[in-house]
C-alpha atoms as a PDB file:
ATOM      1  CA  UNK A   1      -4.910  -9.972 -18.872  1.00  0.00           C
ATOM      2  CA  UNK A   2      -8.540 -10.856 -18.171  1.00  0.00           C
ATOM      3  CA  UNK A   3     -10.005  -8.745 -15.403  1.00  0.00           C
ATOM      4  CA  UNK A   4      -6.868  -8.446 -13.142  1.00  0.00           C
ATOM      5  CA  UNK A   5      -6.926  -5.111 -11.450  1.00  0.00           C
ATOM      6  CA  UNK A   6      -3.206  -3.351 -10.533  1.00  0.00           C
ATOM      7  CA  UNK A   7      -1.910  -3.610  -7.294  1.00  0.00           C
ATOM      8  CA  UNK A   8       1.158  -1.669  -6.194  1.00  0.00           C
ATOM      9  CA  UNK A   9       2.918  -0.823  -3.070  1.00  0.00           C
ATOM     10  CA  UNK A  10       6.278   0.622  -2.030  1.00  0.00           C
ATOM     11  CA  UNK A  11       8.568  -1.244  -3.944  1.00  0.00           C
ATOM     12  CA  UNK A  12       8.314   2.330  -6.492  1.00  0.00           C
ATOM     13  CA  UNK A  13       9.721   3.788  -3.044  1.00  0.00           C
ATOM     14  CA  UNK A  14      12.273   1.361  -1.567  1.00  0.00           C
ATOM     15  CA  UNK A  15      13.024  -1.216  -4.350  1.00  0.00           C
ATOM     16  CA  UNK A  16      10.917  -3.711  -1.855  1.00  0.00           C
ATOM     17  CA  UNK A  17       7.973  -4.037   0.268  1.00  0.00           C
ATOM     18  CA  UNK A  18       7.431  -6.440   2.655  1.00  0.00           C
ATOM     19  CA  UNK A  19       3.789  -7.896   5.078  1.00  0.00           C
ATOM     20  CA  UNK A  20       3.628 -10.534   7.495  1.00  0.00           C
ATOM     21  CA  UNK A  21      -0.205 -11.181   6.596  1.00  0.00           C
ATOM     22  CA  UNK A  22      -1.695 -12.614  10.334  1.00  0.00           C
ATOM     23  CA  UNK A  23      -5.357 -11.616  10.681  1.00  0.00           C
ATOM     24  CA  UNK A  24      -7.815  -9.844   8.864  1.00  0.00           C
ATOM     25  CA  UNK A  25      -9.000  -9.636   5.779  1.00  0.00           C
ATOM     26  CA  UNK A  26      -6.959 -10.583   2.458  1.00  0.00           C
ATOM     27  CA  UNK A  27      -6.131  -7.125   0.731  1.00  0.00           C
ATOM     28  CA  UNK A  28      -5.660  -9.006  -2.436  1.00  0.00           C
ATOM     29  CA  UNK A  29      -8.692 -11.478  -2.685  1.00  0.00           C
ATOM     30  CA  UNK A  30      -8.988 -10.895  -6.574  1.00  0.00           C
ATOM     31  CA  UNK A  31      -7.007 -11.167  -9.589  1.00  0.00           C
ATOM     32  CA  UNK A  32      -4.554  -8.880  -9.898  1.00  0.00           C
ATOM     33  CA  UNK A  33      -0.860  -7.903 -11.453  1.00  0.00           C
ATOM     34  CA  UNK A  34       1.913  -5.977 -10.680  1.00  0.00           C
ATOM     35  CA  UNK A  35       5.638  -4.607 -12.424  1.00  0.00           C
ATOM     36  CA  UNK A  36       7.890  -6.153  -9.614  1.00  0.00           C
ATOM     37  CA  UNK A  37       8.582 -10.154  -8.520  1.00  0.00           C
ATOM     38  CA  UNK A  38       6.890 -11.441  -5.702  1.00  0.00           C
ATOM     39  CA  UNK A  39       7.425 -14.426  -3.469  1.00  0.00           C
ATOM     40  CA  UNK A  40       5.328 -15.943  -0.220  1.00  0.00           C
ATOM     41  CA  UNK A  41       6.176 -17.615   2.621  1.00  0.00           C
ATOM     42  CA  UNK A  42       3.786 -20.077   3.557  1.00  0.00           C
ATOM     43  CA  UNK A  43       2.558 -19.988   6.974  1.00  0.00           C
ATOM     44  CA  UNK A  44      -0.910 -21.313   7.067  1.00  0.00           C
ATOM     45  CA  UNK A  45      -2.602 -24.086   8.883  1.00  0.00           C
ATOM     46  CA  UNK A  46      -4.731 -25.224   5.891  1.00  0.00           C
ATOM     47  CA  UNK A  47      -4.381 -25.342   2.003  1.00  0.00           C
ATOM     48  CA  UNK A  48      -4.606 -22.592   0.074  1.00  0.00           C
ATOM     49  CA  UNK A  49      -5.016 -21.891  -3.599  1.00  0.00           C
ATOM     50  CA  UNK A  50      -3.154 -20.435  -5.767  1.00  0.00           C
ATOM     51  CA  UNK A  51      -4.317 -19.039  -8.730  1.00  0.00           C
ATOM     52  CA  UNK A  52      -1.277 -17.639 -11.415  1.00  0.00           C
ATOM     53  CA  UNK A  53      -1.461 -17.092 -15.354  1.00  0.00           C
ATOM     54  CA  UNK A  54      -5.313 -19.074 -15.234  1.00  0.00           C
ATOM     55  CA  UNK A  55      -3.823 -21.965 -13.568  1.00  0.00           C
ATOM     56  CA  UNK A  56      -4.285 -23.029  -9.964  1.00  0.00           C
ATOM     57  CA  UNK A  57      -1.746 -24.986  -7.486  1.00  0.00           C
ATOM     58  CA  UNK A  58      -2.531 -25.838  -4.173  1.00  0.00           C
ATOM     59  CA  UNK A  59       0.108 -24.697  -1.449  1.00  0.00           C
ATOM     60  CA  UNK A  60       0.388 -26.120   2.235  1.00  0.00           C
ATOM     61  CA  UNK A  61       2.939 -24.681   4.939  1.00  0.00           C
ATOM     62  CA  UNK A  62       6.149 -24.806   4.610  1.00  0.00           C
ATOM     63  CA  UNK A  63       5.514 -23.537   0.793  1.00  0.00           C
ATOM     64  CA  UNK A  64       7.180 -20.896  -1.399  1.00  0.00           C
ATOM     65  CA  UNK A  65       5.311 -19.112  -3.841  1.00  0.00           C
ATOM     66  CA  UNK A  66       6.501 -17.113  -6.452  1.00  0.00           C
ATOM     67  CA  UNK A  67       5.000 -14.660  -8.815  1.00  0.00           C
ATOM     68  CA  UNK A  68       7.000 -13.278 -12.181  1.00  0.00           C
ATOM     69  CA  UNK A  69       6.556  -9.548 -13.258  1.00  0.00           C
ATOM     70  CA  UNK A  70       3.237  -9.076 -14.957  1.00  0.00           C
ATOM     71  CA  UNK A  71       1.538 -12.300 -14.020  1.00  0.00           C
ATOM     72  CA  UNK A  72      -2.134 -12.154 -12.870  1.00  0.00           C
ATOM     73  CA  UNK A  73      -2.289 -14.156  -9.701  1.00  0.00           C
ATOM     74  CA  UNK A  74      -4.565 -14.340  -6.490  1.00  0.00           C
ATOM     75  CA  UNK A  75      -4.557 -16.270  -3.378  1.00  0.00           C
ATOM     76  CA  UNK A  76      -7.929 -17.564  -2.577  1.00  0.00           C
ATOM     77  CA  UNK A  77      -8.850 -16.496   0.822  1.00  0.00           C
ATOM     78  CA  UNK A  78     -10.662 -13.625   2.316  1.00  0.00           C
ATOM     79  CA  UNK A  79      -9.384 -14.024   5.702  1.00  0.00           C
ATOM     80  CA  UNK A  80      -5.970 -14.707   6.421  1.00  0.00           C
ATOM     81  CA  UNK A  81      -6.476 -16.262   9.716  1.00  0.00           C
ATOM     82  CA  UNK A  82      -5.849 -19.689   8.852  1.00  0.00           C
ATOM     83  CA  UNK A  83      -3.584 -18.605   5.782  1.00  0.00           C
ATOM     84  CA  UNK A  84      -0.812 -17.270   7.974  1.00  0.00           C
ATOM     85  CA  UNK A  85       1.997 -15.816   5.247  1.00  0.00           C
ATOM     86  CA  UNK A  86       4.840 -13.632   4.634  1.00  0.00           C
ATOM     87  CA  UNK A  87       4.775 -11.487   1.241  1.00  0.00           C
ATOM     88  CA  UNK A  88       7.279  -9.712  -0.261  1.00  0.00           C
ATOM     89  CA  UNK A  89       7.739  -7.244  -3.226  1.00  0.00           C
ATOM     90  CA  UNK A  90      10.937  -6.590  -5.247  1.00  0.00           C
ATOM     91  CA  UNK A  91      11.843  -4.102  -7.891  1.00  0.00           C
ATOM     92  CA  UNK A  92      13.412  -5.607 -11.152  1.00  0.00           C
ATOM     93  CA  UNK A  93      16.395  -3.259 -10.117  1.00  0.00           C
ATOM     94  CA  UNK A  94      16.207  -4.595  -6.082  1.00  0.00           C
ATOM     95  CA  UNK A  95      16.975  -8.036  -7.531  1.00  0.00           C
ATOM     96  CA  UNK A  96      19.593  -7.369 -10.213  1.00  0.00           C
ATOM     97  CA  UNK A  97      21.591  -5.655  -7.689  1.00  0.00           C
ATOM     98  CA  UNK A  98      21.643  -8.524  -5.114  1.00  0.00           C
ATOM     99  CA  UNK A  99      22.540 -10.838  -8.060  1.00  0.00           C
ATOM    100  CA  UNK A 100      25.852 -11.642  -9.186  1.00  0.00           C
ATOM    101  CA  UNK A 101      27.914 -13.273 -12.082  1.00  0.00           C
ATOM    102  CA  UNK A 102      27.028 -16.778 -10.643  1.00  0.00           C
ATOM    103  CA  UNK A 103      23.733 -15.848  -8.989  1.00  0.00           C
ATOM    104  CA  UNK A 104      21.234 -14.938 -11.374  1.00  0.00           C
ATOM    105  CA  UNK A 105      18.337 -14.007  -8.432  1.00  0.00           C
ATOM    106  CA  UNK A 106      15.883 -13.360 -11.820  1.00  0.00           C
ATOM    107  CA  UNK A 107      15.541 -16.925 -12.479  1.00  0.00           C
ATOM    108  CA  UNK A 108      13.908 -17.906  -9.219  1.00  0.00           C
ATOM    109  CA  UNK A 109      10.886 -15.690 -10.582  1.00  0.00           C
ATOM    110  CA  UNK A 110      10.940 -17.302 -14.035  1.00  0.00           C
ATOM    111  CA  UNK A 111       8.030 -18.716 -15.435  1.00  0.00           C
ATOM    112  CA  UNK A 112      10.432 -21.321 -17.679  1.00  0.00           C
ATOM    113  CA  UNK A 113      11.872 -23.160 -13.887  1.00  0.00           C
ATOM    114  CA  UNK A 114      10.746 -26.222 -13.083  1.00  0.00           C
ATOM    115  CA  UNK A 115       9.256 -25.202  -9.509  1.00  0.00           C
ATOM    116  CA  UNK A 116       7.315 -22.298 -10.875  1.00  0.00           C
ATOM    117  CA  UNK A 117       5.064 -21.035  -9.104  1.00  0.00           C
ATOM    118  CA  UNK A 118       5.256 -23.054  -6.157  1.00  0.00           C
ATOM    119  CA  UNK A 119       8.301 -24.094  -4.720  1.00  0.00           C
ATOM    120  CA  UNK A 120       7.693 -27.378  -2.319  1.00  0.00           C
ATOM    121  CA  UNK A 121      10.220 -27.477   1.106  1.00  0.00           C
ATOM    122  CA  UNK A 122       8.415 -28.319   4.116  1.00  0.00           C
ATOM    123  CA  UNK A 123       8.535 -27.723   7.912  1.00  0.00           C
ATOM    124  CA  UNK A 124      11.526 -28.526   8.390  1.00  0.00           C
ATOM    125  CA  UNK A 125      13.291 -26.396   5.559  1.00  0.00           C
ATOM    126  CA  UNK A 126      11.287 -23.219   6.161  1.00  0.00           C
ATOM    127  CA  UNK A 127      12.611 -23.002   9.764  1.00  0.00           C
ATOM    128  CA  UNK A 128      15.198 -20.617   8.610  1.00  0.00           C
ATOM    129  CA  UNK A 129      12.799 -18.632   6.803  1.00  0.00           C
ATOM    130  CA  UNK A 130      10.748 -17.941   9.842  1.00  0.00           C
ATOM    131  CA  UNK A 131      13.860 -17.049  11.697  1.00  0.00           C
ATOM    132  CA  UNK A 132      14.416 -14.391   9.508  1.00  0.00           C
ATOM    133  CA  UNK A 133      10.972 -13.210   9.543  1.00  0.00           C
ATOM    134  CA  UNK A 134      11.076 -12.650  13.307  1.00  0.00           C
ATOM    135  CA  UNK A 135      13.974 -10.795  13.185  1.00  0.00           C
ATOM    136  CA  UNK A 136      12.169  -8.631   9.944  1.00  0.00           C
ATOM    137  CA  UNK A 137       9.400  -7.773  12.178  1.00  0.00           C
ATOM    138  CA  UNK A 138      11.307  -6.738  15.262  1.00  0.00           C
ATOM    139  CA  UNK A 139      14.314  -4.620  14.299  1.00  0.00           C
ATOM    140  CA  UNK A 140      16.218  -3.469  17.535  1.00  0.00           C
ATOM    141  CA  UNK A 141      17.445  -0.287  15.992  1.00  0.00           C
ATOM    142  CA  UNK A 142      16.233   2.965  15.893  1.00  0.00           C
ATOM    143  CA  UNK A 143      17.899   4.361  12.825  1.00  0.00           C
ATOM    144  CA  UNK A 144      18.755   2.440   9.597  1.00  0.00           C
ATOM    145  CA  UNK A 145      15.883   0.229   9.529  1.00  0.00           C
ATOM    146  CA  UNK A 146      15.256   0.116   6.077  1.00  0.00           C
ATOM    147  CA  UNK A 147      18.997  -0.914   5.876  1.00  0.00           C
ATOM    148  CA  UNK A 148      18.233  -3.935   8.555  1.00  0.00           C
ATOM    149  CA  UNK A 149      15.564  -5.153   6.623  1.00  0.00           C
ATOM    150  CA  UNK A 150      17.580  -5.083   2.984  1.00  0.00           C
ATOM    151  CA  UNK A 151      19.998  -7.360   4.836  1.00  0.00           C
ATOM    152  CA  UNK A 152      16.995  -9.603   6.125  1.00  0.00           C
ATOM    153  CA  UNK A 153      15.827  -9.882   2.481  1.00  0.00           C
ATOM    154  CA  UNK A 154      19.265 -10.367   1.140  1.00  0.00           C
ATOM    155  CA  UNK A 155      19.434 -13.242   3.216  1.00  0.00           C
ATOM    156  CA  UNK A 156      16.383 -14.540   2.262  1.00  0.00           C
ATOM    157  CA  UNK A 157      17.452 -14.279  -1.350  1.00  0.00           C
ATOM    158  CA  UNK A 158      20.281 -16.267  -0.644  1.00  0.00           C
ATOM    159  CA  UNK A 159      18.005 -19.125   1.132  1.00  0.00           C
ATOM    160  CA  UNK A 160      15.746 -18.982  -1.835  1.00  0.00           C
ATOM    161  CA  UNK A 161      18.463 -18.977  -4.569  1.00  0.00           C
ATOM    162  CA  UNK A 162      20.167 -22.213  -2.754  1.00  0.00           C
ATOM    163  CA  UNK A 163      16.901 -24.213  -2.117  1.00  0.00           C
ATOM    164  CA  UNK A 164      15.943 -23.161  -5.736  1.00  0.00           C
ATOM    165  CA  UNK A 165      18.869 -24.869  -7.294  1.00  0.00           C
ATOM    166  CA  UNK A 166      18.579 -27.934  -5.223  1.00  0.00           C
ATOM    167  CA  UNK A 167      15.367 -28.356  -6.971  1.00  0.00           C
ATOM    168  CA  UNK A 168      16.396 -27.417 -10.708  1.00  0.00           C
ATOM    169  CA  UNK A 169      19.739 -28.195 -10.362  1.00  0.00           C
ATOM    170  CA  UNK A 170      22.392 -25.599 -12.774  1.00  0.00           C
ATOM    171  CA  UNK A 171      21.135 -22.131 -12.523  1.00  0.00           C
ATOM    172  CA  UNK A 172      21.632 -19.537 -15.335  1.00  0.00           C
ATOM    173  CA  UNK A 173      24.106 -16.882 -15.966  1.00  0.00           C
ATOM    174  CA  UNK A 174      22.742 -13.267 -16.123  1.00  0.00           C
ATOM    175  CA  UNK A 175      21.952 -12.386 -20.028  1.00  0.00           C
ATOM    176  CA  UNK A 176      22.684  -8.970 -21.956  1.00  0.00           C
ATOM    177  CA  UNK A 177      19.196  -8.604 -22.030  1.00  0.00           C
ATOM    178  CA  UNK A 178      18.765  -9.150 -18.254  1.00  0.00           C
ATOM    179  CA  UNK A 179      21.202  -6.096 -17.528  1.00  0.00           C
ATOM    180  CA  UNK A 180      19.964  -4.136 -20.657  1.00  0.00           C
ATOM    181  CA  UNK A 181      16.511  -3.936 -18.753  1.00  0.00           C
ATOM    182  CA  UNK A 182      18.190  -3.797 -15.797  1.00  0.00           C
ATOM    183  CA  UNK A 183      19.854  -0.630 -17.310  1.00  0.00           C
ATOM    184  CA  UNK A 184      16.578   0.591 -18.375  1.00  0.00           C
ATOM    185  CA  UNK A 185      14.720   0.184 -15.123  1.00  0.00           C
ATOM    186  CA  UNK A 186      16.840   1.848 -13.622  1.00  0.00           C
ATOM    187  CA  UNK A 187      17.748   5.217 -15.709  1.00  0.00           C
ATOM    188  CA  UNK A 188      13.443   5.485 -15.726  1.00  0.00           C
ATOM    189  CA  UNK A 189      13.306   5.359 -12.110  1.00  0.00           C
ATOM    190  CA  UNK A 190      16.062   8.132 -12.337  1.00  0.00           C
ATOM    191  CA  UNK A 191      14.710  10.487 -14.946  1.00  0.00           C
ATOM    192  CA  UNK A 192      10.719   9.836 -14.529  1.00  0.00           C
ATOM    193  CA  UNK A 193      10.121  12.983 -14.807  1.00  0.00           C
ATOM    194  CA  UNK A 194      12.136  13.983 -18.316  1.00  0.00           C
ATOM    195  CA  UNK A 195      11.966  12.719 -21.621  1.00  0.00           C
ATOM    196  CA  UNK A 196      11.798   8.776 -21.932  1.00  0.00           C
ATOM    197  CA  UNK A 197      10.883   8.313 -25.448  1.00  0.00           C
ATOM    198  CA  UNK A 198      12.212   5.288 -27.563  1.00  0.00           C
ATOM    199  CA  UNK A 199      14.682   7.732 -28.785  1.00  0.00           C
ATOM    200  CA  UNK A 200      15.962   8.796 -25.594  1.00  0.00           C
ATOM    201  CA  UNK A 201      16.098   5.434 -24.610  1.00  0.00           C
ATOM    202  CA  UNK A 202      17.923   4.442 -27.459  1.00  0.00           C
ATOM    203  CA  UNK A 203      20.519   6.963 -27.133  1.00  0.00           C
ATOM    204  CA  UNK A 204      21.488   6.862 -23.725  1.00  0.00           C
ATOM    205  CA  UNK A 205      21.646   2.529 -23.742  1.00  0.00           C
ATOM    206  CA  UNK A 206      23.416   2.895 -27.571  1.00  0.00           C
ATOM    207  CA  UNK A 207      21.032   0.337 -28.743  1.00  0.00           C
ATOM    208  CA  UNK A 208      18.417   0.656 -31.411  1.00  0.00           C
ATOM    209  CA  UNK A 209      15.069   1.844 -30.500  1.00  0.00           C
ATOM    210  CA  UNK A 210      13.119  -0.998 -31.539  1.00  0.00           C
ATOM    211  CA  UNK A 211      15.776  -3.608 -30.427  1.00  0.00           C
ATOM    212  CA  UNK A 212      15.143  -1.816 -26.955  1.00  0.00           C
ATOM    213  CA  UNK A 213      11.676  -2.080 -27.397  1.00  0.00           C
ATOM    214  CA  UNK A 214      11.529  -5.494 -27.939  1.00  0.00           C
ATOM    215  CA  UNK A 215      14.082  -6.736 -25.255  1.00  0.00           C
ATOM    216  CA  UNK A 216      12.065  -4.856 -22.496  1.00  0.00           C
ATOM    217  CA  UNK A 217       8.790  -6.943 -23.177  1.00  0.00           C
ATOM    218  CA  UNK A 218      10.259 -10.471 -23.721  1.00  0.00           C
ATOM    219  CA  UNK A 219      12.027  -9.827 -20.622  1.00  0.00           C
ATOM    220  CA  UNK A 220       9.140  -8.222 -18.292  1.00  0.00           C
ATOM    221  CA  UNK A 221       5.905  -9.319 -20.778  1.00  0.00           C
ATOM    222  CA  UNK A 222       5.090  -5.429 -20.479  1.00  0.00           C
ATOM    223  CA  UNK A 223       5.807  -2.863 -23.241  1.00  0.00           C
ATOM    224  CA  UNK A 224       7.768  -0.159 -22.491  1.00  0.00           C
ATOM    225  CA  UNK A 225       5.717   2.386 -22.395  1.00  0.00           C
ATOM    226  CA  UNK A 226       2.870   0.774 -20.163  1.00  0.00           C
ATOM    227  CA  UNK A 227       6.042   0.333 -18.020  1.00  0.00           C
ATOM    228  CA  UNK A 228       6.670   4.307 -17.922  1.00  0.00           C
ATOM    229  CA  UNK A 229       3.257   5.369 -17.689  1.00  0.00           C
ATOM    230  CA  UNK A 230       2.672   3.077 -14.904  1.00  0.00           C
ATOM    231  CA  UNK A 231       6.303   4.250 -13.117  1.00  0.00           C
ATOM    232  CA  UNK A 232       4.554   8.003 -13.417  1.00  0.00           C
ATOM    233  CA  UNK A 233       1.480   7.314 -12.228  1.00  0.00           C
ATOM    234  CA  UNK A 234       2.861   5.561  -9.187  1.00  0.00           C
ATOM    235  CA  UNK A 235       4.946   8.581  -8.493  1.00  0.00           C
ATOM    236  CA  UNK A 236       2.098  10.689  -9.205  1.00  0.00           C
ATOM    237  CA  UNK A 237      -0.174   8.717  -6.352  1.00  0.00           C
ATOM    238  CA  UNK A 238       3.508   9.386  -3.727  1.00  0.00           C
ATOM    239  CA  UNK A 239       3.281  13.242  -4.538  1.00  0.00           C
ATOM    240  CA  UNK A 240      -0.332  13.377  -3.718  1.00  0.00           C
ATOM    241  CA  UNK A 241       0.104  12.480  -0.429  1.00  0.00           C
ATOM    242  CA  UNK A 242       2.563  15.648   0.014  1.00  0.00           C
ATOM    243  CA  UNK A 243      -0.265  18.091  -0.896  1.00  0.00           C
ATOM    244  CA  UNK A 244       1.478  19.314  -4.065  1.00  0.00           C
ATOM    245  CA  UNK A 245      -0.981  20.637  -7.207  1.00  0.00           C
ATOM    246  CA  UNK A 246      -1.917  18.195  -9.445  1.00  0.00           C
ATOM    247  CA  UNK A 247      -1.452  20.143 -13.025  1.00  0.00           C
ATOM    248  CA  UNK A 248       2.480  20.504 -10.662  1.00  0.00           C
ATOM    249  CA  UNK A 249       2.245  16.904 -10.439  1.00  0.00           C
ATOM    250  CA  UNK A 250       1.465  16.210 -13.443  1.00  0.00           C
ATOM    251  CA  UNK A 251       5.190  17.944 -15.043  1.00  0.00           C
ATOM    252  CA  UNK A 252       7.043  16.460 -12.349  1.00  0.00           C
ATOM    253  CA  UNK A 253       6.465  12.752 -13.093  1.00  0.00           C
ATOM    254  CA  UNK A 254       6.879  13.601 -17.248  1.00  0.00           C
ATOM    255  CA  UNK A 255       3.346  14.589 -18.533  1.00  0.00           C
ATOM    256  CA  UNK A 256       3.607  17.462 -21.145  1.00  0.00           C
ATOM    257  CA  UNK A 257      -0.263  18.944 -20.575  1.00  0.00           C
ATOM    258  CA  UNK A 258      -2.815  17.862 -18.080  1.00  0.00           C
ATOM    259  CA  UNK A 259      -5.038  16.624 -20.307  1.00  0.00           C
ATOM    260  CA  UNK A 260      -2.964  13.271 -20.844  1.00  0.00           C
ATOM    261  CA  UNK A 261      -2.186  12.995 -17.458  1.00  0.00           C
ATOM    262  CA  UNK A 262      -5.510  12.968 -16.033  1.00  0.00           C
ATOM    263  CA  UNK A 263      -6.670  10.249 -19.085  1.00  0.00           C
ATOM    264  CA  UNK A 264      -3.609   7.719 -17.884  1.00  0.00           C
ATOM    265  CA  UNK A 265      -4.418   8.581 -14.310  1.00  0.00           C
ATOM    266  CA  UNK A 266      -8.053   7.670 -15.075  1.00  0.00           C
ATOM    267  CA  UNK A 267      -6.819   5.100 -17.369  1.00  0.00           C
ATOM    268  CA  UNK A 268      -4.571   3.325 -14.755  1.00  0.00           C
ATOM    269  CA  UNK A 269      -6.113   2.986 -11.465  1.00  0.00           C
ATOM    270  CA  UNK A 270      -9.920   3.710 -12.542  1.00  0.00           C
ATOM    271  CA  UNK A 271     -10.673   6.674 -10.881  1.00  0.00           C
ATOM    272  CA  UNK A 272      -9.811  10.480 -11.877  1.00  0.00           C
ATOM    273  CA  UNK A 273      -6.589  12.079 -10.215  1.00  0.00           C
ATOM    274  CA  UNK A 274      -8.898  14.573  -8.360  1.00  0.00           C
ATOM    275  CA  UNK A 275     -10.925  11.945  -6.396  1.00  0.00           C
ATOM    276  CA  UNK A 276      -7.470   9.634  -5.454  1.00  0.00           C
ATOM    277  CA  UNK A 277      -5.690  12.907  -3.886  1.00  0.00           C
ATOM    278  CA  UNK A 278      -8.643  14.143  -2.223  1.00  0.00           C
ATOM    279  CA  UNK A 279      -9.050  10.281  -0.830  1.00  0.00           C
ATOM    280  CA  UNK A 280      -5.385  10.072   0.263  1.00  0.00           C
ATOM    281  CA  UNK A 281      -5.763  13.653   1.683  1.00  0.00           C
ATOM    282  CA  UNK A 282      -8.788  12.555   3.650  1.00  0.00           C
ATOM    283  CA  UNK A 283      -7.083   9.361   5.001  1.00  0.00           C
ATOM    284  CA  UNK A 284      -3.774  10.358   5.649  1.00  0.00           C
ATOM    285  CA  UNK A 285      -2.546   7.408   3.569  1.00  0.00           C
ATOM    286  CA  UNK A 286       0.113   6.877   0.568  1.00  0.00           C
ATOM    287  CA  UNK A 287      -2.646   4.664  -0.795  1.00  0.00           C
ATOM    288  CA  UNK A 288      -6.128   5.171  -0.625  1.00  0.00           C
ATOM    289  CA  UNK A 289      -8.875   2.172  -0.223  1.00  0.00           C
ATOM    290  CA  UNK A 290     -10.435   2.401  -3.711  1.00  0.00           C
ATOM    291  CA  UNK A 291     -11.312  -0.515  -5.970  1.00  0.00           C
END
């Protein structure tokens, strides 16, 4: 994957996570890859690129861009003044559950569409887009506001799916393999802290180890256990912010002995497990400002 560096937010948290990028600095001027779909509203007054897999597309307002699980990607800006944009994050689970028999939401992400990674609609088109944004960004309610914004991004999801197909035309059904990892996603997410060998895995899906194996990474172009070590270590990084012991830490998200834990840590986000919860300590933050 070159020298893409990991990038993660709260979709571990909330299934999505969602920035209306206005001014300031681009958090994510370098290559970079993450386990969860993305897509981007394009708001900007001039080009940008768009750099995904080694290739680059140019994108102008009024632009969808889309980003499959595991893809190293970048938009090339450092300021996002004149690159005005709306970013969201979804879990693999997040978009399985707003799909349905005859809308397969995973295919709007797929590499093998026709519009991937850029899908073309204009000013006019993306008026209904930045409708929804507004109402994102200022949610009248004071309780069950994560709730208003799953419906915003529902709806969303629906505008994307429909303006997808107008541009590839018949969409595709939902696989077995689509809700085996579906399946798998989520029972890791549930049980990150137990066992989640191949064995385990294979027991509680009823499907061969291997075969389970192998469906995960032609389906997310991750292996399975880079998958679970990431899920831990991103639950790790949550629990740090809560001033809980690390070697405590370390059981709770499924680490037998410290020693591994603090070599994946280190492994993972480049720094040692010490110096990331004494940074998020300092600052207060879920996610500390080191590169």
């Amino acid at each position: 994957m070159g020298n893409a560096v990991r990038f993660s937010n709260n979709t571990d948290q909330y299934g999505y996570d969602a920035v209306f990028h206005q001014t300031g600095p681009n958090p994510a001027s370098f290559l970079h890859i993450h386990d969860f779909f993305e897509f981007v509203i394009y708001l900007g007054q001039e080009p940008i690129l768009y750099q995904v897999a080694g290739q680059n597309y140019t994108a102008t307002f009024g632009d969808i861009l889309v980003c499959d699980m595991m893809d190293e990607h970048m938009l090339q800006c450092d300021q996002n003044e004149l690159y005005m944009r709306f970013s969201v994050g979804l879990s693999f689970g997040f978009v399985m559950a707003c799909s349905t028999k005859d809308d397969n939401l995973l295919q709007i992400f797929s590499r093998n569409s026709g519009c991937y990674p850029v899908l073309h609609l204009g000013a006019l088109a993306i008026h209904k887009y930045v409708e929804l944004i507004r109402q994102f960004q200022s949610c009248p309610l004071e309780h069950g506001q994560r709730v208003f914004q799953q419906a915003i991004l529902h709806q969303m999801l629906s505008y994307l799916q429909d303006d997808f197909l107008r541009v590839n035309g018949t969409g595709a059904t939902i696989t077995r393999q689509d809700t085996l990892v579906c399946e798998l996603v989520n029972y890791i997410n549930l049980h990150i802290g137990e066992d989640l060998s191949l064995k385990t895995l294979g027991r509680v899906t009823n499907y061969n180890p291997t075969y389970l194996s192998r469906t995960f990474k032609n389906i997310t172009r991750s292996p399975l256990k880079t998958y679970i070590d990431e899920k831990r270590i991103n639950t790790a990084k949550v629990l740090m912010s809560r001033d809980v012991p690390l070697a405590e830490i370390a059981m709770q998200v499924g680490f037998q002995n410290y020693s591994t834990f603090y070599n994946t840590f280190k492994r993972l986000t480049g720094v040692s497990p010490e110096r990331y919860a004494r940074e998020v300590r300092n600052s207060g933050k879920t996610e500390p400002n080191i590169h």
